[in-house]
PDB file of N, CA and C in Angstrom:
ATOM      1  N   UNK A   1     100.888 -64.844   6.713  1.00  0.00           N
ATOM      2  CA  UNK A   1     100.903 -63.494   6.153  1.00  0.00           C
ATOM      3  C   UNK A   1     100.005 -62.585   7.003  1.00  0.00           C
ATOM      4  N   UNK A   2     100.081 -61.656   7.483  1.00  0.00           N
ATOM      5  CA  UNK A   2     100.062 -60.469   7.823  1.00  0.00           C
ATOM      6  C   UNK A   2      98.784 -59.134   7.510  1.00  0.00           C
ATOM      7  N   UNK A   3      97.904 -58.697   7.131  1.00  0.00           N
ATOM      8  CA  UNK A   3      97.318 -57.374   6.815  1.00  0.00           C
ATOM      9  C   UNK A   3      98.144 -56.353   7.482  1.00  0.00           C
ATOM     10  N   UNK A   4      98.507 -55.862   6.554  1.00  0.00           N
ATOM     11  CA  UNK A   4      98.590 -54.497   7.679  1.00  0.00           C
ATOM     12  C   UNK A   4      98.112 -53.401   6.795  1.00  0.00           C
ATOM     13  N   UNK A   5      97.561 -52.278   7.024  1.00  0.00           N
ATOM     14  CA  UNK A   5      97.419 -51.189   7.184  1.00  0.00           C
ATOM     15  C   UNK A   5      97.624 -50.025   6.607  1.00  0.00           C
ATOM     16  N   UNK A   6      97.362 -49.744   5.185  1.00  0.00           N
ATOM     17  CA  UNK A   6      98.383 -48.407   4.632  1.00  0.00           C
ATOM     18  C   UNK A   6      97.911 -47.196   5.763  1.00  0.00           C
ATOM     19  N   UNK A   7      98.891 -46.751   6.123  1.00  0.00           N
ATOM     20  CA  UNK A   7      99.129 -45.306   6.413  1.00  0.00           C
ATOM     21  C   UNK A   7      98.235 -44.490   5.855  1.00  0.00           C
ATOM     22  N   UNK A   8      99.094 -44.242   4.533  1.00  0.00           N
ATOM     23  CA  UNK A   8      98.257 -43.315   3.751  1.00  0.00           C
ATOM     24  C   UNK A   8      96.958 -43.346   3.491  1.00  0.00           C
ATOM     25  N   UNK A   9      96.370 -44.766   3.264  1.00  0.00           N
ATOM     26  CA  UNK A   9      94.897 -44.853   2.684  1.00  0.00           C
ATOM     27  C   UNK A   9      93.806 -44.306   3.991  1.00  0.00           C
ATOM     28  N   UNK A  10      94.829 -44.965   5.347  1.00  0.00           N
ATOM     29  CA  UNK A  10      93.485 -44.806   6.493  1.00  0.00           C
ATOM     30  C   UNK A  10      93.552 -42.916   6.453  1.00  0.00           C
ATOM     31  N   UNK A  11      94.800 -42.355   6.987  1.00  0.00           N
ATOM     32  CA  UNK A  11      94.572 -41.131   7.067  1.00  0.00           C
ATOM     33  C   UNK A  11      93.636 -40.409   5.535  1.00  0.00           C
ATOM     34  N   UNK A  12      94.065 -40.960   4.854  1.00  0.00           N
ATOM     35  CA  UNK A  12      93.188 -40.136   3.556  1.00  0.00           C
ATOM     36  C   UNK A  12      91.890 -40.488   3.707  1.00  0.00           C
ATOM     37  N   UNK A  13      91.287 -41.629   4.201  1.00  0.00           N
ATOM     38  CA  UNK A  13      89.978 -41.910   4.212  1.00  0.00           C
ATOM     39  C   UNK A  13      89.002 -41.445   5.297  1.00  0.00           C
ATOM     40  N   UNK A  14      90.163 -41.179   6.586  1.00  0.00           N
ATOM     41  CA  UNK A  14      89.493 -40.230   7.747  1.00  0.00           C
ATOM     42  C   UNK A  14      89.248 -38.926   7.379  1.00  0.00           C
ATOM     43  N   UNK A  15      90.067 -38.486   7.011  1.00  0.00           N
ATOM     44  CA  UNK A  15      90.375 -37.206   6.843  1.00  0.00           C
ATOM     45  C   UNK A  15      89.233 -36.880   5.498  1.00  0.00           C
ATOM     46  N   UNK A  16      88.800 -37.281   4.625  1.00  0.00           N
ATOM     47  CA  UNK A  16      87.890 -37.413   3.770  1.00  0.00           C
ATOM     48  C   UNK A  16      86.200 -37.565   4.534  1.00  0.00           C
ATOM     49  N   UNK A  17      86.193 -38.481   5.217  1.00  0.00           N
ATOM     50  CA  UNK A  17      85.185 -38.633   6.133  1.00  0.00           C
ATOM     51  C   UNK A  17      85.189 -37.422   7.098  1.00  0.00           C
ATOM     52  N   UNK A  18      85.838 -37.141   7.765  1.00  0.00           N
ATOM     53  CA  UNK A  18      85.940 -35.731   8.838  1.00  0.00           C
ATOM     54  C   UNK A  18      85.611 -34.744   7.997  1.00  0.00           C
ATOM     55  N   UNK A  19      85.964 -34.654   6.775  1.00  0.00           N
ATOM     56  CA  UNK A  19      85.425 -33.227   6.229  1.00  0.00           C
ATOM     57  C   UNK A  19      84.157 -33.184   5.568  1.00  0.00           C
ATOM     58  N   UNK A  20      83.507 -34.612   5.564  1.00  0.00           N
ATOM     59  CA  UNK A  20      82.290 -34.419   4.690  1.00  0.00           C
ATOM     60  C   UNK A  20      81.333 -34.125   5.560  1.00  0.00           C
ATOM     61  N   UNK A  21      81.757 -34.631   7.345  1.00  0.00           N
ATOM     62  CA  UNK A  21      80.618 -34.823   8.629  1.00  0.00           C
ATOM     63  C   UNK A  21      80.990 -32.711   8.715  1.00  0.00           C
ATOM     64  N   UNK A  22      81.776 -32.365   8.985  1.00  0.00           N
ATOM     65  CA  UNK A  22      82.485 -31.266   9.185  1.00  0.00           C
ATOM     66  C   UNK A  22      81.594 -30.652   8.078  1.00  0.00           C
ATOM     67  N   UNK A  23      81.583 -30.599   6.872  1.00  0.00           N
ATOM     68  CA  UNK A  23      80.420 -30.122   5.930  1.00  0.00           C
ATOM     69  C   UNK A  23      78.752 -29.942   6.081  1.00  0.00           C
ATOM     70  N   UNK A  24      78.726 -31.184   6.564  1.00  0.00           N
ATOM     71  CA  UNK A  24      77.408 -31.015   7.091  1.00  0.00           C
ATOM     72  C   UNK A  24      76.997 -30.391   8.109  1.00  0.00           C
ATOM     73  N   UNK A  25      77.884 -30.771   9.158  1.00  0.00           N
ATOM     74  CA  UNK A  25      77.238 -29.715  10.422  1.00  0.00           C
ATOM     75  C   UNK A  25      77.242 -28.190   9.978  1.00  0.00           C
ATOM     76  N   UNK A  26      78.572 -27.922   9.398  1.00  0.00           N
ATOM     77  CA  UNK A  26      78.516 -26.373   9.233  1.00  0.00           C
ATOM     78  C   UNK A  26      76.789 -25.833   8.504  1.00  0.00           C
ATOM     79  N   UNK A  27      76.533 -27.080   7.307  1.00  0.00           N
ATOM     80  CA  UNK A  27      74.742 -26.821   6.582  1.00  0.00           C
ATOM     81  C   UNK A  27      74.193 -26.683   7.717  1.00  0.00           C
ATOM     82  N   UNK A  28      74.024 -27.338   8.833  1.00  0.00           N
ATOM     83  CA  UNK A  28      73.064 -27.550   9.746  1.00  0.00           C
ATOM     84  C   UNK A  28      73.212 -26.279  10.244  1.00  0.00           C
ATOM     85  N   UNK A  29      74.019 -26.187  10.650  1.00  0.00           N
ATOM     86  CA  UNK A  29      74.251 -24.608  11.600  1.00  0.00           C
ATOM     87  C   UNK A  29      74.018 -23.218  10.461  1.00  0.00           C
ATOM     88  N   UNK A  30      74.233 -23.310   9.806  1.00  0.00           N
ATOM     89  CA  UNK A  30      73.363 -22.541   8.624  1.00  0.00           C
ATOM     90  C   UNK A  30      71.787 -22.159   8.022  1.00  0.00           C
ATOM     91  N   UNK A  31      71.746 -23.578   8.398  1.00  0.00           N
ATOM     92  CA  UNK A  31      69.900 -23.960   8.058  1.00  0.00           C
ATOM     93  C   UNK A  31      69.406 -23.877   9.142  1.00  0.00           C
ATOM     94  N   UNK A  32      69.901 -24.463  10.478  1.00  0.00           N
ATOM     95  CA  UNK A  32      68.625 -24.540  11.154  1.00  0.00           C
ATOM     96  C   UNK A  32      69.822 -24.413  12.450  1.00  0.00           C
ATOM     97  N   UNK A  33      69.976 -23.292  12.802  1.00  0.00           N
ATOM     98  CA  UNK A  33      70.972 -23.243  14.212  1.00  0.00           C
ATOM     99  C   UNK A  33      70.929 -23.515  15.763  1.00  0.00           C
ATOM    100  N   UNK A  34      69.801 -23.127  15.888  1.00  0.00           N
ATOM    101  CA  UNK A  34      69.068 -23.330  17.142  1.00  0.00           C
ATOM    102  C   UNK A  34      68.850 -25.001  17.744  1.00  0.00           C
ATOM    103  N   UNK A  35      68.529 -25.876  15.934  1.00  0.00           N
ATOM    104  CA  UNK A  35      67.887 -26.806  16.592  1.00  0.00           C
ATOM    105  C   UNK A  35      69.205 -27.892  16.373  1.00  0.00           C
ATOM    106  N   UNK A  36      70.519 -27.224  15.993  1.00  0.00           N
ATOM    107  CA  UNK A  36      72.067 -27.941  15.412  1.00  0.00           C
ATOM    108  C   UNK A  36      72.338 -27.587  17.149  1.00  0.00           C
ATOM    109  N   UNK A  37      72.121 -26.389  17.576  1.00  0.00           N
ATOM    110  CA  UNK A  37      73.057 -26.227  18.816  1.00  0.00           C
ATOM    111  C   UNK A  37      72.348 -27.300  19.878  1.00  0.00           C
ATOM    112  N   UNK A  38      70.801 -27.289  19.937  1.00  0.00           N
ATOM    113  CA  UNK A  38      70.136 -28.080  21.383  1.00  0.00           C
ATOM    114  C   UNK A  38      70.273 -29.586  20.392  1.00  0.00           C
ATOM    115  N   UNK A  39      70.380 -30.181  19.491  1.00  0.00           N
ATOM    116  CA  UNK A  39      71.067 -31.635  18.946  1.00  0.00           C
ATOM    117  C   UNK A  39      72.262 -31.966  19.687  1.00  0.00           C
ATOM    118  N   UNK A  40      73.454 -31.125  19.576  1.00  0.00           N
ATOM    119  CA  UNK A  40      74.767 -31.508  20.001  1.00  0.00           C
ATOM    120  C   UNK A  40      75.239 -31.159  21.406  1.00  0.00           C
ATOM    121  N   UNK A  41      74.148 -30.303  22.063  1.00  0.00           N
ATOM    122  CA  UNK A  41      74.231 -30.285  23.650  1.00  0.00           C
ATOM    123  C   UNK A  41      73.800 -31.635  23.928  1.00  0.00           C
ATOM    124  N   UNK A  42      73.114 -32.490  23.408  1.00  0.00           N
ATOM    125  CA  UNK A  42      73.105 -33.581  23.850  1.00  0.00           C
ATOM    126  C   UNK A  42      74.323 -34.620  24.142  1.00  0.00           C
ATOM    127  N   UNK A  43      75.259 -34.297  23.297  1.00  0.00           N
ATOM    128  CA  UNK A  43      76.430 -34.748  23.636  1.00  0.00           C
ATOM    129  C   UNK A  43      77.197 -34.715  24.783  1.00  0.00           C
ATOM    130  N   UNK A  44      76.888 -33.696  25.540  1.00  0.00           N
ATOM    131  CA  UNK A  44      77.891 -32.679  26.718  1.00  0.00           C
ATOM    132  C   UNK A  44      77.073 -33.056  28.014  1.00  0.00           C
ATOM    133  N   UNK A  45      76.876 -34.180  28.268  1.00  0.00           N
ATOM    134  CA  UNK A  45      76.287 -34.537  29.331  1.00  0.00           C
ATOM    135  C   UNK A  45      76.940 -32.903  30.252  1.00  0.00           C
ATOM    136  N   UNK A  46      75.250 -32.343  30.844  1.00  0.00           N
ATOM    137  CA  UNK A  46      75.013 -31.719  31.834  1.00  0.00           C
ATOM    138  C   UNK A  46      75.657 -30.424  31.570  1.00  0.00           C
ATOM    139  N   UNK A  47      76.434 -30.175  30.383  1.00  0.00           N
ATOM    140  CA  UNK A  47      76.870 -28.631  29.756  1.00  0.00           C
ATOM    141  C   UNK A  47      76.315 -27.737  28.979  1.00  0.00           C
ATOM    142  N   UNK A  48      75.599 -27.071  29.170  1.00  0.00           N
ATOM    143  CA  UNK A  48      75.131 -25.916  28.381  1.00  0.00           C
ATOM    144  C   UNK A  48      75.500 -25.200  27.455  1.00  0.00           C
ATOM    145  N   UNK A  49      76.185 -25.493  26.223  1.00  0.00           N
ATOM    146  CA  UNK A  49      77.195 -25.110  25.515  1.00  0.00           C
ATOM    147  C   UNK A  49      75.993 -23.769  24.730  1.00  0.00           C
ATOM    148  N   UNK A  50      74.444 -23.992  25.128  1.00  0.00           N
ATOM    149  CA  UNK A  50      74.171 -22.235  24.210  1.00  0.00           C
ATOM    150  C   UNK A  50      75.483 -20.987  24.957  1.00  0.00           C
ATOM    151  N   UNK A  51      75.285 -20.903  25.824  1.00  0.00           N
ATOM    152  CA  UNK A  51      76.289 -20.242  26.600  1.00  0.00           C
ATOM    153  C   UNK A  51      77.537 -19.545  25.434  1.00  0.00           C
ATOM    154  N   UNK A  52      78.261 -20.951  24.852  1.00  0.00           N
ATOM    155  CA  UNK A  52      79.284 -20.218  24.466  1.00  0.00           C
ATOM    156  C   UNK A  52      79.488 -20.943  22.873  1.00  0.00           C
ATOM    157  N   UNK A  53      78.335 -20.623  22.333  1.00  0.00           N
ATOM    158  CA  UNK A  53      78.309 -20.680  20.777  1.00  0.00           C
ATOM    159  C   UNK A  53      77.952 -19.725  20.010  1.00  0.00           C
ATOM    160  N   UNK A  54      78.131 -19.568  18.748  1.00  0.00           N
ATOM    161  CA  UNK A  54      77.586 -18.549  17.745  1.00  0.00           C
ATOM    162  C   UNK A  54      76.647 -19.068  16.763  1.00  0.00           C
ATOM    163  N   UNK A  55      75.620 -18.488  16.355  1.00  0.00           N
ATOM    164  CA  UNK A  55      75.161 -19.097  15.244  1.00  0.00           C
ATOM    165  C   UNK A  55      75.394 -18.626  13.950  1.00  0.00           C
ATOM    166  N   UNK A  56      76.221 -17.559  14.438  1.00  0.00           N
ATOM    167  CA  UNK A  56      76.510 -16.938  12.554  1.00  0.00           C
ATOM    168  C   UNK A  56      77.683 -17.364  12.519  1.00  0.00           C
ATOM    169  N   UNK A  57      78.361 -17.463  11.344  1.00  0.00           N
ATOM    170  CA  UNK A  57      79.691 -18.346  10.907  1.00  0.00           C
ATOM    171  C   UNK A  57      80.104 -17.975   9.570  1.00  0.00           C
ATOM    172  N   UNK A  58      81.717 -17.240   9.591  1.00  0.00           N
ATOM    173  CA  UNK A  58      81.741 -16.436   8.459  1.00  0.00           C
ATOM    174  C   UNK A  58      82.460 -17.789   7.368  1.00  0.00           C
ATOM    175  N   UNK A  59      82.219 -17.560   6.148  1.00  0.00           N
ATOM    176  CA  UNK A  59      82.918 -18.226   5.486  1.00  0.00           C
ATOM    177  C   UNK A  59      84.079 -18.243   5.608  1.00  0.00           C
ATOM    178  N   UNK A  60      84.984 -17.311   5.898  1.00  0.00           N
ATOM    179  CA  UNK A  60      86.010 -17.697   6.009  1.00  0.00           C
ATOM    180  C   UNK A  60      86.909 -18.855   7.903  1.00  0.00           C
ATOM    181  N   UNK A  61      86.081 -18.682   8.491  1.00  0.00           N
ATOM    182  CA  UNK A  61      86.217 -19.498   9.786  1.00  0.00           C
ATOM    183  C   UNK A  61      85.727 -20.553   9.119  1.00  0.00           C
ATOM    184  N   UNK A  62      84.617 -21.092   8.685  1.00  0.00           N
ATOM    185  CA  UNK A  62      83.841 -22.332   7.949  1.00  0.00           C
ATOM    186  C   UNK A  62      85.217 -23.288   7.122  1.00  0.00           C
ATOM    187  N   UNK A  63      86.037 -22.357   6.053  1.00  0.00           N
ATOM    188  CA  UNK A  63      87.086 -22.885   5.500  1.00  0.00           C
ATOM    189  C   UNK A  63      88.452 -23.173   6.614  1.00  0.00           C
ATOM    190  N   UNK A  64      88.556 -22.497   7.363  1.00  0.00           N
ATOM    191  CA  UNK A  64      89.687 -22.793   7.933  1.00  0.00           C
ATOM    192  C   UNK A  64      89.601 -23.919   9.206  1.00  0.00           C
ATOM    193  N   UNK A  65      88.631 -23.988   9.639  1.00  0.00           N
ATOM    194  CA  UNK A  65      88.022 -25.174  10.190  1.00  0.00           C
ATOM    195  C   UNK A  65      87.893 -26.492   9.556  1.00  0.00           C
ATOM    196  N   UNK A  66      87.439 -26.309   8.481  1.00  0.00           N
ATOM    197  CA  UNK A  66      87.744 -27.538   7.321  1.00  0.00           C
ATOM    198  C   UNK A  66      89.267 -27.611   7.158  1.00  0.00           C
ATOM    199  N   UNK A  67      90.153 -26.807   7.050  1.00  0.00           N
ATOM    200  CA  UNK A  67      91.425 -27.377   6.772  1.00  0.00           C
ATOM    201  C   UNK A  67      92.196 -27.988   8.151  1.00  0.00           C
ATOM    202  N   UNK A  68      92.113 -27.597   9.193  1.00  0.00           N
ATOM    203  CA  UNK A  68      92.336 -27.876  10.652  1.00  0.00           C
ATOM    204  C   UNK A  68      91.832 -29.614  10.827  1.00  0.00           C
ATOM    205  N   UNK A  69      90.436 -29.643  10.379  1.00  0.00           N
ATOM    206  CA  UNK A  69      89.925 -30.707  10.692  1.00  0.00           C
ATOM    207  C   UNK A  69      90.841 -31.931   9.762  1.00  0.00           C
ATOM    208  N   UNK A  70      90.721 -31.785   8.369  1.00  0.00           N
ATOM    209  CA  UNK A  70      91.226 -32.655   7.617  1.00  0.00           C
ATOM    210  C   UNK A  70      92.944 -32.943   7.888  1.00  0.00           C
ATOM    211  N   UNK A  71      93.600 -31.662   8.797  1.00  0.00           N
ATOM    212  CA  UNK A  71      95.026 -32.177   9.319  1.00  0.00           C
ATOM    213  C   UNK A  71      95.215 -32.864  10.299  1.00  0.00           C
ATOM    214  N   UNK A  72      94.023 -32.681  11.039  1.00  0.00           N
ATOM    215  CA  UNK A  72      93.807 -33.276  12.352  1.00  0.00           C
ATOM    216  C   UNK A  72      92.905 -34.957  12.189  1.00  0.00           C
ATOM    217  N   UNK A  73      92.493 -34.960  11.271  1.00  0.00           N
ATOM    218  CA  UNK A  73      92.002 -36.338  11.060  1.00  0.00           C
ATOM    219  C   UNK A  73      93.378 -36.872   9.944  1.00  0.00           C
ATOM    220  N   UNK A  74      93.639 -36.678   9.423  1.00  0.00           N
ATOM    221  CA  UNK A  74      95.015 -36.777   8.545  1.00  0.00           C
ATOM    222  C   UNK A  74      96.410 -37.593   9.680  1.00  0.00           C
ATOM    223  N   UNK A  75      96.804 -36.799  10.358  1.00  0.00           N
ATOM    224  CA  UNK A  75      97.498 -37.023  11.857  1.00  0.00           C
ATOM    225  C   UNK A  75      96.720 -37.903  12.311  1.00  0.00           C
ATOM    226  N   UNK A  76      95.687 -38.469  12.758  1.00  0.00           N
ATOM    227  CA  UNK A  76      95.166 -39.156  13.486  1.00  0.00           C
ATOM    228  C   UNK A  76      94.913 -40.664  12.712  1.00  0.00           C
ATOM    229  N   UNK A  77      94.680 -40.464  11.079  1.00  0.00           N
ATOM    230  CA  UNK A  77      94.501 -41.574  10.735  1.00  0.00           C
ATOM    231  C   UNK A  77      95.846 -42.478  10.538  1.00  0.00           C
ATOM    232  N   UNK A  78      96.774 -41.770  10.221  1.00  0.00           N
ATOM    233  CA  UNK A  78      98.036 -42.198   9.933  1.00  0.00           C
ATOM    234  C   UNK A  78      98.740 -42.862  11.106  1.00  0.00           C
ATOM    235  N   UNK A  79      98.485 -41.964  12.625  1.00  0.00           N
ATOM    236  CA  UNK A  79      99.261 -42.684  13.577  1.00  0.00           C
ATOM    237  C   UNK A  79      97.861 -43.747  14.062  1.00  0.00           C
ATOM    238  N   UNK A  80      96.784 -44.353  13.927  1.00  0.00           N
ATOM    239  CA  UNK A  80      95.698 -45.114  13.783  1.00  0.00           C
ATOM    240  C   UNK A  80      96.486 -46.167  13.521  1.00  0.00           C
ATOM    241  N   UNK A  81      96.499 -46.203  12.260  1.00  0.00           N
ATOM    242  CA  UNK A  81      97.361 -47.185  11.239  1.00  0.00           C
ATOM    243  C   UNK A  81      98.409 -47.722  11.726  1.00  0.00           C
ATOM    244  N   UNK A  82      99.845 -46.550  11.976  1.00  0.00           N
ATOM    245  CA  UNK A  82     100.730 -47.327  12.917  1.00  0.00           C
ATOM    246  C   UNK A  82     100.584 -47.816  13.632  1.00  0.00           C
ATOM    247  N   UNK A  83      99.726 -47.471  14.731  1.00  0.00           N
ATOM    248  CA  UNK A  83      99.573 -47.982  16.195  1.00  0.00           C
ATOM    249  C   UNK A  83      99.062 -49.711  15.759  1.00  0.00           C
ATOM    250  N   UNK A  84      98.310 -49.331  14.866  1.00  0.00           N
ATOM    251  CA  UNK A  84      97.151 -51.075  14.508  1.00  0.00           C
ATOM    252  C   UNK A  84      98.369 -51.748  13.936  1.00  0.00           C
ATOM    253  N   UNK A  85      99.387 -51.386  13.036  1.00  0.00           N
ATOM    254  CA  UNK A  85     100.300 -52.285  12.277  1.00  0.00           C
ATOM    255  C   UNK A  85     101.527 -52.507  13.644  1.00  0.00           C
ATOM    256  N   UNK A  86     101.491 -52.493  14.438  1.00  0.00           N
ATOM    257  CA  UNK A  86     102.332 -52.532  15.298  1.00  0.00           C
ATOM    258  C   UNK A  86     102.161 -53.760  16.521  1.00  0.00           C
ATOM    259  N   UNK A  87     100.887 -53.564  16.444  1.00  0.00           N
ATOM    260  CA  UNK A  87     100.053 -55.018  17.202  1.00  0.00           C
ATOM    261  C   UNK A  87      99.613 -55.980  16.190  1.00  0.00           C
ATOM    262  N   UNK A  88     100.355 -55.823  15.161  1.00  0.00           N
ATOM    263  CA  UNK A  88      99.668 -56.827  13.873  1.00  0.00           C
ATOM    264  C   UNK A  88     100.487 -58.013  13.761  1.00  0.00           C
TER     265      UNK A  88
END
């Protein structure tokens, strides 16, 4: 017998996870912006991303970013799943 993979559960559980990390950063960049932007330049080996960020962020970009993210982790968890049930 076999495991495989619901579809649905992984994308719902990424996509659940992506929006709660996606939640938080937006707090961070709210609370404390300066020290959210030089945190995640650490990521960008050798890119300077103050350059081309904002620190103000209207609620309504904040929401539509959350819905983008959760389609985009949604899509991603689902074909995840296929791809893994396919080598299973």
């Amino acid at each position: 017998m076999t495991d495989k993979l619901s579809t649905k559960k992984v994308a719902l559980s990424l996509a659940i996870v992506s929006a709660i990390l996606y939640i938080i950063c937006a707090l961070f960049i709210a609370i404390a912006p300066d020290f959210t932007i030089k945190l995640f330049s650490n990521l960008f080996h050798g890119i300077d991303i103050t350059q081309i960020t904002s620190t103000s962020i209207s609620l309504g970009s904040t929401l539509i970013g959350l819905v983008e993210i959760i389609v985009y982790a949604l899509i991603a968890g689902w074909l995840f799943a296929l791809v893994y049930n396919k080598f299973k």
